[in-house]
C-alpha atoms as a PDB file:
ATOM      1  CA  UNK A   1      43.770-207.777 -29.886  1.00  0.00           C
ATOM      2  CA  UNK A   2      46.716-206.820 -28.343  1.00  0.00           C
ATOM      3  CA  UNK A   3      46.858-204.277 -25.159  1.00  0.00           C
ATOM      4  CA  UNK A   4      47.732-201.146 -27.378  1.00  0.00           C
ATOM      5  CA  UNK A   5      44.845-202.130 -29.386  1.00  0.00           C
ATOM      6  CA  UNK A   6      42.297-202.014 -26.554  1.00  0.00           C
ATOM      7  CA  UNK A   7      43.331-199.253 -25.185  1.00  0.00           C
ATOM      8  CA  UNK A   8      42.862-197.443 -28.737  1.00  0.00           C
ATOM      9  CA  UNK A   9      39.494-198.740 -28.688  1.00  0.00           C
ATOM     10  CA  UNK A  10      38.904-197.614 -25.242  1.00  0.00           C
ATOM     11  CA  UNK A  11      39.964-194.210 -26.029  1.00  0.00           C
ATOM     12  CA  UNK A  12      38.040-194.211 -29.372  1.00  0.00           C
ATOM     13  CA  UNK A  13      34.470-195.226 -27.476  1.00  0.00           C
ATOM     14  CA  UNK A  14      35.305-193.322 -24.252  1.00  0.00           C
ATOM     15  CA  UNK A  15      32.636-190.805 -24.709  1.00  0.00           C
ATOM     16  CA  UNK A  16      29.875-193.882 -25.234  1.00  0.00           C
ATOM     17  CA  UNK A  17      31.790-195.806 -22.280  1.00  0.00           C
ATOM     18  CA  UNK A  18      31.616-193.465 -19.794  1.00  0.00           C
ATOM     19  CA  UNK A  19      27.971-191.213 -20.593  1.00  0.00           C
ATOM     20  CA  UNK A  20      25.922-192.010 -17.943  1.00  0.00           C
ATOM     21  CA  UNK A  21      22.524-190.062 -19.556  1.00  0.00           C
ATOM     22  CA  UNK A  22      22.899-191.988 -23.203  1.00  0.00           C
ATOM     23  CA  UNK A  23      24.065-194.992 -21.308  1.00  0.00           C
ATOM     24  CA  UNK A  24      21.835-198.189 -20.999  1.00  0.00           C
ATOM     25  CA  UNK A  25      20.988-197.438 -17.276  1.00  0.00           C
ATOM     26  CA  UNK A  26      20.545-193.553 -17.466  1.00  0.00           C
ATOM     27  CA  UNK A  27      16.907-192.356 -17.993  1.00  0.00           C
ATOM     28  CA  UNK A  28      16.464-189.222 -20.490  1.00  0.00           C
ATOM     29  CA  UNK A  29      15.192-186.230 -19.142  1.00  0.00           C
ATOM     30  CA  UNK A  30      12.294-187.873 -17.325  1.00  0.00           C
ATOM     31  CA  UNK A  31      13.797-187.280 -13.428  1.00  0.00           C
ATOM     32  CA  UNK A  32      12.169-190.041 -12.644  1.00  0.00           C
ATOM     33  CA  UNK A  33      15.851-191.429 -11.039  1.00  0.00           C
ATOM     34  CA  UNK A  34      19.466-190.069 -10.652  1.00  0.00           C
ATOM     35  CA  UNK A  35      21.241-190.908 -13.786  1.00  0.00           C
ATOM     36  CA  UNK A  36      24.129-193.648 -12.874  1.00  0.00           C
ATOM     37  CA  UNK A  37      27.126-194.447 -14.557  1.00  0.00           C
ATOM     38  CA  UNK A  38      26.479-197.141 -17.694  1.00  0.00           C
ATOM     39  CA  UNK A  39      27.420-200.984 -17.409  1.00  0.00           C
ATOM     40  CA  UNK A  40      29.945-200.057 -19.694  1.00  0.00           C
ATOM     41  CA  UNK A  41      31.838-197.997 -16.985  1.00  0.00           C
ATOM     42  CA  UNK A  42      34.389-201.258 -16.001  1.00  0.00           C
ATOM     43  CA  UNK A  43      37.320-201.348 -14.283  1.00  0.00           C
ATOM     44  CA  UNK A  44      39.367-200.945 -17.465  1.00  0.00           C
ATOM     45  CA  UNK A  45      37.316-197.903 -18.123  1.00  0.00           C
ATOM     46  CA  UNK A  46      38.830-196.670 -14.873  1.00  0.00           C
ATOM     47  CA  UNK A  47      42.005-197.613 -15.159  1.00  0.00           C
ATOM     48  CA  UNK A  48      42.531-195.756 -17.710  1.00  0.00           C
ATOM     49  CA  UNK A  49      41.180-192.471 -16.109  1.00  0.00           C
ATOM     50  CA  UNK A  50      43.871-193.014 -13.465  1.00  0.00           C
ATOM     51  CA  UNK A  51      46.776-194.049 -15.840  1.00  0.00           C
ATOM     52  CA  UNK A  52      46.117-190.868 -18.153  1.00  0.00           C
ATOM     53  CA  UNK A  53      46.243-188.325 -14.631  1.00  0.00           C
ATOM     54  CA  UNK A  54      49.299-190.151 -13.869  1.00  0.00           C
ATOM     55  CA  UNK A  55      50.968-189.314 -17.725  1.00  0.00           C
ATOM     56  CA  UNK A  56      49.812-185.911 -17.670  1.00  0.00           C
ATOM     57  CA  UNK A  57      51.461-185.582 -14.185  1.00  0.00           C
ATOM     58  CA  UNK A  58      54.641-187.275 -15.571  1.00  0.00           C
ATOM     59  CA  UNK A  59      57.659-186.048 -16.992  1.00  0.00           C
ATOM     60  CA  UNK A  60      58.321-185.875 -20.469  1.00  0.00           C
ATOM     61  CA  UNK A  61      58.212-187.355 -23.254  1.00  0.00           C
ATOM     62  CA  UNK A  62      54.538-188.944 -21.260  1.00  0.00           C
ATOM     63  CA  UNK A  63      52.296-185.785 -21.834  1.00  0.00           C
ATOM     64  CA  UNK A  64      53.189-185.464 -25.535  1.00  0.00           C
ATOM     65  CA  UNK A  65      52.318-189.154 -25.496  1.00  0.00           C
ATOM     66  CA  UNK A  66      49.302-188.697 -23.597  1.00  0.00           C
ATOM     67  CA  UNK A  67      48.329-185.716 -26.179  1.00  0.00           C
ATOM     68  CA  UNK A  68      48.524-187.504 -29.182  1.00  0.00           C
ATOM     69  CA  UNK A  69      46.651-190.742 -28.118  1.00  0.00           C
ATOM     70  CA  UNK A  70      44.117-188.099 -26.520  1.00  0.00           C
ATOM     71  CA  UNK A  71      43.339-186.070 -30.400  1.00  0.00           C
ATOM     72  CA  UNK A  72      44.164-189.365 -32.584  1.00  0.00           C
ATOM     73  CA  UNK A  73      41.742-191.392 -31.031  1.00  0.00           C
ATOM     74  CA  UNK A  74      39.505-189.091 -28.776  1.00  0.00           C
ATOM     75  CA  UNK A  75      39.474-186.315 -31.160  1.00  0.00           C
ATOM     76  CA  UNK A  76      38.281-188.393 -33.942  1.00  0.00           C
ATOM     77  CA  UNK A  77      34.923-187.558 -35.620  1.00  0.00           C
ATOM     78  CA  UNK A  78      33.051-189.924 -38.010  1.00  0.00           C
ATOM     79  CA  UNK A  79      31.670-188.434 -40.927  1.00  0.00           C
ATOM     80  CA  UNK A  80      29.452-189.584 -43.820  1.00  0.00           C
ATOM     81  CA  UNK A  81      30.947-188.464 -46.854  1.00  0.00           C
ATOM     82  CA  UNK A  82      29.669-188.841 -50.508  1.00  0.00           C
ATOM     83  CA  UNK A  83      32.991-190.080 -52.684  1.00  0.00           C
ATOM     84  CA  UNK A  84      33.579-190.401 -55.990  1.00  0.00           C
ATOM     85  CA  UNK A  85      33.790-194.247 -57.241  1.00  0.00           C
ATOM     86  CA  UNK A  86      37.409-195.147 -59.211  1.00  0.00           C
ATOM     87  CA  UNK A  87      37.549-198.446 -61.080  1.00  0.00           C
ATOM     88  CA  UNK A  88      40.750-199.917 -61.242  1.00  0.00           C
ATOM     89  CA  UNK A  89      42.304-201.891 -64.619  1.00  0.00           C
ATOM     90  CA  UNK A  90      41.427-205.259 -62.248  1.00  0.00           C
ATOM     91  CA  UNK A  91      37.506-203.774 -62.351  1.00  0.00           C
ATOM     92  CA  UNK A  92      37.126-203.429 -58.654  1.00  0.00           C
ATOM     93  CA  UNK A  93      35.659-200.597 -57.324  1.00  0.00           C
ATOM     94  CA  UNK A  94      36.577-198.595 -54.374  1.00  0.00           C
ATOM     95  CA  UNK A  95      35.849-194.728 -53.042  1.00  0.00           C
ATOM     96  CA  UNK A  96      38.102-192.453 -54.359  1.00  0.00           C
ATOM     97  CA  UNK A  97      39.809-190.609 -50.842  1.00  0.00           C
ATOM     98  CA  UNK A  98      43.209-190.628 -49.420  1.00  0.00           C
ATOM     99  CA  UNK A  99      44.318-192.430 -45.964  1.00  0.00           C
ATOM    100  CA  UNK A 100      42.913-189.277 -44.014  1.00  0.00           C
ATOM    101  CA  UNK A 101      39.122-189.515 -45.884  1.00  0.00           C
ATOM    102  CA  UNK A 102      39.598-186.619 -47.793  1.00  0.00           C
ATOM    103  CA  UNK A 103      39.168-186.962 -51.579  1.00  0.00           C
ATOM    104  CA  UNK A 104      42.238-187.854 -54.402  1.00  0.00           C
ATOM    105  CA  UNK A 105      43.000-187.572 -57.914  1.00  0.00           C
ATOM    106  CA  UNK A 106      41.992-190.587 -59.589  1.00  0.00           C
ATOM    107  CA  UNK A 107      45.827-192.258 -59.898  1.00  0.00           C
ATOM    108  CA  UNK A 108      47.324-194.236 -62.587  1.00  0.00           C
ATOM    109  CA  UNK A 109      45.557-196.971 -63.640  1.00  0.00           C
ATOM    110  CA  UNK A 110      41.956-195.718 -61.869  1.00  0.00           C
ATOM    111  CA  UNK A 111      39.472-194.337 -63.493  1.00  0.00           C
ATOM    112  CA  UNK A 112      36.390-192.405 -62.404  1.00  0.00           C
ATOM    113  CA  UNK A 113      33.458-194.320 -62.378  1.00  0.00           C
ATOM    114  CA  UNK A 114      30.391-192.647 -64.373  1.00  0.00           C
ATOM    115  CA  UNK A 115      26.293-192.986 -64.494  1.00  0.00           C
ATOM    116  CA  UNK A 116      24.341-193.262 -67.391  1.00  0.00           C
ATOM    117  CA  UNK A 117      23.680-189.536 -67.716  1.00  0.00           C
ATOM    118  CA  UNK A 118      27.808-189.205 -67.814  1.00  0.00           C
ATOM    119  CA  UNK A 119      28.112-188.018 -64.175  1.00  0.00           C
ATOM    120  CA  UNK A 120      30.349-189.292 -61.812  1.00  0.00           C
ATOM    121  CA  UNK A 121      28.925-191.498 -59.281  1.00  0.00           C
ATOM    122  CA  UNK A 122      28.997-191.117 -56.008  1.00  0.00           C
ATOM    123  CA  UNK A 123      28.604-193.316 -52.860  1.00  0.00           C
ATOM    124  CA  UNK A 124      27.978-192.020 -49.377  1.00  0.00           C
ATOM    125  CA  UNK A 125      31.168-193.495 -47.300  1.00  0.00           C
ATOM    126  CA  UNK A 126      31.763-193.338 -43.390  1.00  0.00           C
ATOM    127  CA  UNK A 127      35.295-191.376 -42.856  1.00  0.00           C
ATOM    128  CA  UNK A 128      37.331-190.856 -39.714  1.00  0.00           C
ATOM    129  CA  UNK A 129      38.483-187.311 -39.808  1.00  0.00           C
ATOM    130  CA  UNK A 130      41.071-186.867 -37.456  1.00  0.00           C
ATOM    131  CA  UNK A 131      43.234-183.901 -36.136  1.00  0.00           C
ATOM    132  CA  UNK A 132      45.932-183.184 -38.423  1.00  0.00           C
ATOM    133  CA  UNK A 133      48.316-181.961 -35.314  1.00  0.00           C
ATOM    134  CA  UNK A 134      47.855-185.508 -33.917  1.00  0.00           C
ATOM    135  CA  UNK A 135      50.349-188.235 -34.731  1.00  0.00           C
ATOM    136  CA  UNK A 136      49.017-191.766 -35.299  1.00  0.00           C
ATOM    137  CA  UNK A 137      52.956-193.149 -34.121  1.00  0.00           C
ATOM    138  CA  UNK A 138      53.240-190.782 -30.483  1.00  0.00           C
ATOM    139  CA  UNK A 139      49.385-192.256 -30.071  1.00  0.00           C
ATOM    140  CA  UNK A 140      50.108-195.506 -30.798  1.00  0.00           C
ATOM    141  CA  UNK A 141      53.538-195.211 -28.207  1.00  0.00           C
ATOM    142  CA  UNK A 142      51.066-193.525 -25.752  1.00  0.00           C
ATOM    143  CA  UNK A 143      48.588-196.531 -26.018  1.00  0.00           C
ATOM    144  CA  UNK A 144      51.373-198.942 -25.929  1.00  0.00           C
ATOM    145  CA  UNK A 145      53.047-197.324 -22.673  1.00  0.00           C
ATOM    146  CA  UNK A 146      48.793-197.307 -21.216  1.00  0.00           C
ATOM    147  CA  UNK A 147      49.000-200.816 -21.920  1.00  0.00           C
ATOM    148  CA  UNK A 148      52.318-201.648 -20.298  1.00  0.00           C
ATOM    149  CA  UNK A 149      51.191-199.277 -16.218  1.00  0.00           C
ATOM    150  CA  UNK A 150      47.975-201.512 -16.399  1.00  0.00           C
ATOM    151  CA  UNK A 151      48.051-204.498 -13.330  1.00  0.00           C
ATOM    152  CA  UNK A 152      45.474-206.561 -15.310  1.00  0.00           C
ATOM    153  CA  UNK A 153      45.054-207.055 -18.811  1.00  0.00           C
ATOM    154  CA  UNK A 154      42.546-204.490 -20.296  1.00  0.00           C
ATOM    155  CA  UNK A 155      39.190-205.454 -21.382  1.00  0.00           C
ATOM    156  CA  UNK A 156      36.531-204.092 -23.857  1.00  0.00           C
ATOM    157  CA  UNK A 157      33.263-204.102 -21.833  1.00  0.00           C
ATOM    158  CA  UNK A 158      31.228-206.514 -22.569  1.00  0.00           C
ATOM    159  CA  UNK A 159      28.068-204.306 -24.524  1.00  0.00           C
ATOM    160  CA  UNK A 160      30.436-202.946 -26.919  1.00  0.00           C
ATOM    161  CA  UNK A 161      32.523-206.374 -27.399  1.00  0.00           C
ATOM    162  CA  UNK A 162      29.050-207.901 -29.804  1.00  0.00           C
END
């Protein structure tokens, strides 16, 4: 992985990175101890708190850059979807949605895949739904730019790296 590429992940898992109740070291609700930030919480993590201040500060184009990365990859929300099945002329079988997770007309050459009882099966699929305002090329030249302002090479912590 390449530094654009971590700090897309970074931004993807910030909420898990940075959650200090649903964290390893926070305890839930007992008040038994003061919740404290998860191992997760690295310098990388960090960094890229203080580079995204610093590109909202900026000039432009760097907060339209910083917006986009912020709803393509923060903004994105993982759904479990039921899909139709399509079987293509080959025989393989895939889920029958577009590039945003949302469902298609079976194209040429595909056809809907059917149960015994002449319905059209379905399988339960895991889809990124993401913001349709945000731009997957100005988040990508936002991560890139993130990438490029950091003094050491970014890092995915170590929990979430397994």
């Amino acid at each position: 992985m390449d530094g654009a590429e971590i700090i897309a992940y970074l931004l993807e898992h910030y909420w898990e990175l940075v959650e200090p109740l649903n964290g390893p070291s926070g305890v839930r609700g007992t008040g038994e101890r003061l919740p404290q930030m998860p191992p997760t919480y690295t310098a990388s993590v960090r960094q890229l708190e203080r580079e995204l201040r610093l590109m909202r500060a900026a000039r432009a184009p760097l907060p339209l850059l910083r917006r986009h990365a912020l709803d393509y990859y923060m903004g994105a929300e993982r759904r479990r979807r039921d899909a139709f099945l399509v079987v293509h002329r080959s025989g393989r079988t895939e889920p029958c949605l577009d590039a945003h997770g949302l469902p298609r007309s079976p194209r040429e050459g595909e056809r809907i895949l059917r149960t015994a009882a002449g319905l059209p099966a379905l399988r339960p699929v895991l889809c990124v739904e993401r913001p349709p305002q945000a731009r997957k090329d100005l988040a990508d030249a936002g991560c890139r730019y993130l990438a490029q302002r950091f003094p050491f090479r970014p890092k995915i912590p170590s929990l979430l790296a397994a």
